[in-house]
Protein backbone atom coordinates (compact mmCIF):
# COMPACT_ATOMS: atom_id res chain seq x y z
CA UNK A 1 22.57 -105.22 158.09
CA UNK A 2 20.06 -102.74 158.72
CA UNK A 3 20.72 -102.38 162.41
CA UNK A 4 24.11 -101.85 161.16
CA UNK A 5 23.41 -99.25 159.12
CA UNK A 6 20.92 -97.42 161.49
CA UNK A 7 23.75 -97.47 163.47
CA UNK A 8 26.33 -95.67 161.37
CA UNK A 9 23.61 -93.17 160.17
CA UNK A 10 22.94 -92.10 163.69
CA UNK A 11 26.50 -92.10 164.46
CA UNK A 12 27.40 -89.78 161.99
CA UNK A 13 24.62 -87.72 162.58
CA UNK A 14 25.69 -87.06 166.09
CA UNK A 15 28.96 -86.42 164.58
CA UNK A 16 27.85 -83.93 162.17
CA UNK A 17 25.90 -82.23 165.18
CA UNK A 18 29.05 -82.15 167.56
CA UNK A 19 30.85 -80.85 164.76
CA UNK A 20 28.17 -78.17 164.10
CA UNK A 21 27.94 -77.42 167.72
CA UNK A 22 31.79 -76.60 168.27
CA UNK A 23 31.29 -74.61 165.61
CA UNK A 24 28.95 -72.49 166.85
CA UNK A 25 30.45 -72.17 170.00
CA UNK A 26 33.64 -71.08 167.88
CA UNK A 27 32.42 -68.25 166.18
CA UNK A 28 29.85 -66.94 169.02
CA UNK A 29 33.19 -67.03 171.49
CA UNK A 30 34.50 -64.89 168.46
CA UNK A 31 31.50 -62.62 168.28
CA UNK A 32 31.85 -61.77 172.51
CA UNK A 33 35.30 -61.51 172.16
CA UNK A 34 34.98 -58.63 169.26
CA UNK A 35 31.98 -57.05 171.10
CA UNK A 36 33.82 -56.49 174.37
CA UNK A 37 36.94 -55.02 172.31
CA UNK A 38 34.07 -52.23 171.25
CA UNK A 39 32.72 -52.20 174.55
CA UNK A 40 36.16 -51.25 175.81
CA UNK A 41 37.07 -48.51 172.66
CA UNK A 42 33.61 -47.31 173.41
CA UNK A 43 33.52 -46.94 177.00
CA UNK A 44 37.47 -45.42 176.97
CA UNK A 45 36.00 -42.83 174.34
CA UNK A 46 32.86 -41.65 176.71
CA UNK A 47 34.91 -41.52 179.15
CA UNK A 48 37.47 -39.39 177.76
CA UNK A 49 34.91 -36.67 175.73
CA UNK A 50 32.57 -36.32 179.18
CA UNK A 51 33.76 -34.40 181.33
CA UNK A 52 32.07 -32.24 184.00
CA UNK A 53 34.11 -29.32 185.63
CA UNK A 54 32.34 -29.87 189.11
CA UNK A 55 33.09 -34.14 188.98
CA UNK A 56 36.46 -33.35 186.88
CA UNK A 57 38.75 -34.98 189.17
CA UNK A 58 36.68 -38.36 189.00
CA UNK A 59 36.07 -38.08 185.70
CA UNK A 60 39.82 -38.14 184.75
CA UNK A 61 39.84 -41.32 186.97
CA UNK A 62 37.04 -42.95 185.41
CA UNK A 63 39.44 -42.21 181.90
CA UNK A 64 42.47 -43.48 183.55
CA UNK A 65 40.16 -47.00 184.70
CA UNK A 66 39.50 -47.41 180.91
CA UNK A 67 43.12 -47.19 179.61
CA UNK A 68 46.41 -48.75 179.32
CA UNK A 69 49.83 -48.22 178.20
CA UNK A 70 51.11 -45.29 176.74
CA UNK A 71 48.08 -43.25 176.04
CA UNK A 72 47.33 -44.14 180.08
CA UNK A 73 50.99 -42.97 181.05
CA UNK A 74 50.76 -39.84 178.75
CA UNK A 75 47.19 -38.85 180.07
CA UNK A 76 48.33 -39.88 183.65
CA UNK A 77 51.32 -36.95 183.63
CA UNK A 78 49.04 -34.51 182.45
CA UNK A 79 45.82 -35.49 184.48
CA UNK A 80 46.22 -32.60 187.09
CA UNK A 81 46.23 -30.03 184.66
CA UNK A 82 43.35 -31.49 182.66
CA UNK A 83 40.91 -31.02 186.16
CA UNK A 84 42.51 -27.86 186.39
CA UNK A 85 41.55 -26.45 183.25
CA UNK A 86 38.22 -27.80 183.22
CA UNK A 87 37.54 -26.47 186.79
CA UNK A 88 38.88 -22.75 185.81
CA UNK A 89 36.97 -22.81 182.34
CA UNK A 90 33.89 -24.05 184.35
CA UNK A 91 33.92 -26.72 181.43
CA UNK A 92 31.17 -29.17 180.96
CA UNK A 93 31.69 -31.93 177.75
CA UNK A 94 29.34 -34.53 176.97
CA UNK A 95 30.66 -37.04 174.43
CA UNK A 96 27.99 -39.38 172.11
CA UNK A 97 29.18 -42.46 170.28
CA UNK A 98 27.31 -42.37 167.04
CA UNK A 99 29.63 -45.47 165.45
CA UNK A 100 31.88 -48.01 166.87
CA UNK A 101 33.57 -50.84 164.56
CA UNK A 102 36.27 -53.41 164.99
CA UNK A 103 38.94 -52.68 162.14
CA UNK A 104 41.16 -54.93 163.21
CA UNK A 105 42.02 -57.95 165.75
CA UNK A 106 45.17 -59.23 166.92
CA UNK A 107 45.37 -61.83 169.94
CA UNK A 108 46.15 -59.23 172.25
CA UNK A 109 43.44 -56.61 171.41
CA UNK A 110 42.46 -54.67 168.52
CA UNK A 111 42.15 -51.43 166.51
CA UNK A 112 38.52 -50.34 166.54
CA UNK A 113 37.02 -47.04 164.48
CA UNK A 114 34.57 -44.73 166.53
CA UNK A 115 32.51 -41.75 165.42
CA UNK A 116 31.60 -39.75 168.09
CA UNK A 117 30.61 -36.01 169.30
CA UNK A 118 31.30 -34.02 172.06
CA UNK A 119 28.58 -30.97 173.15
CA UNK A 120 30.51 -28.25 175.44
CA UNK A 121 29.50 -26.03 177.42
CA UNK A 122 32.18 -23.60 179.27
CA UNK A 123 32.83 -19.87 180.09
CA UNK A 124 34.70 -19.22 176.97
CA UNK A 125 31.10 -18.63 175.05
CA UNK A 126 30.62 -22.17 174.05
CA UNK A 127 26.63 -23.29 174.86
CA UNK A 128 26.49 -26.72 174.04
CA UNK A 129 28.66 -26.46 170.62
CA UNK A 130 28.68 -29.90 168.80
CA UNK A 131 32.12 -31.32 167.76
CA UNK A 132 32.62 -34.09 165.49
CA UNK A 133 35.20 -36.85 166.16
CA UNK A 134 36.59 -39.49 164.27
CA UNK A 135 39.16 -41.36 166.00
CA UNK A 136 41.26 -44.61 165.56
CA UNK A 137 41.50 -46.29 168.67
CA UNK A 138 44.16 -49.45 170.10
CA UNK A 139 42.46 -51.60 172.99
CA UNK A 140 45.11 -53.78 174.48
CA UNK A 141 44.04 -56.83 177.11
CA UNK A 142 44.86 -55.96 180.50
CA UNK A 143 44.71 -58.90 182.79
CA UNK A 144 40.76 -60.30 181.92
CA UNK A 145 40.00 -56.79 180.35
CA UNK A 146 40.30 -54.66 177.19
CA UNK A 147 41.22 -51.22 177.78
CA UNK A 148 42.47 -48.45 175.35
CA UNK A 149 46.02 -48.08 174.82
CA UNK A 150 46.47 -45.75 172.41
CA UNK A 151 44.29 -43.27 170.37
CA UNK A 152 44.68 -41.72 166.78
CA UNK A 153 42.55 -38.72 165.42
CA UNK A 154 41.33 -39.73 161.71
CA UNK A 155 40.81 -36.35 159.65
């Protein structure tokens, strides 16, 4: 009787600990799958506030890596014009994220909040003016990535 009931103790203590286990393994697969959707807002949103009138041309490719969908389509048409301007205004922009947060997740991405600043620098006058951003921003999972696919200004 008491092997017996050794037996069942253990048993559902290695039970309990599977249970426990998959658990775990739940919410930390939950945990890297929210932390890349920020990675992805994050890196979209550096991407898109640094620019640097002598790299502009690669720096509007390194934005059009990060995104997806419409806001990659819109920025796309105008992309030429973007390097342009920055070239002729001798423009140099370097964004800071000061905040990232996942608002919301769907199984196909999310909607994450950033905070960020931009310092720039051009021929206009501006010497390394600080401007505030708050945006709302849609990452959408391309292939095994998140990338941004759409972007809101929040006043």
């Amino acid at each position: 009787m008491r092997l017996a009931s050794a037996g069942l103790l253990i048993g559902a203590l290695w039970a309990a600990t599977a249970i426990m286990a998959w658990q775990h393994y739940r919410v930390a697969s939950k945990h890297a799958e929210e932390a890349r959707i920020i990675e992805a807002a994050r890196m979209a949103i550096s991407a898109l506030l640094t620019i640097d009138h002598t790299t502009a041309q690669a720096d509007v490719q390194r934005v059009l890596d990060a995104t997806v969908g419409p806001f990659h389509d819109d920025f796309d048409k105008s992309a030429k014009d973007f390097v342009t301007t920055a070239q002729k205004s001798n423009a140099v922009t370097k964004g800071t994220i000061k905040a990232a947060a996942l608002q919301s997740e769907t199984t196909t991405g999310g909607v994450v909040l950033v905070a960020a600043t931009s310092e720039v620098t051009n021929v206009s006058g501006a010497r390394a003016d600080q401007r505030p951003f708050r945006m709302s921003v849609t990452v959408s999972r391309d292939g095994d990535h998140y990338k941004m696919s759409n972007l809101e200004f929040v006043p």
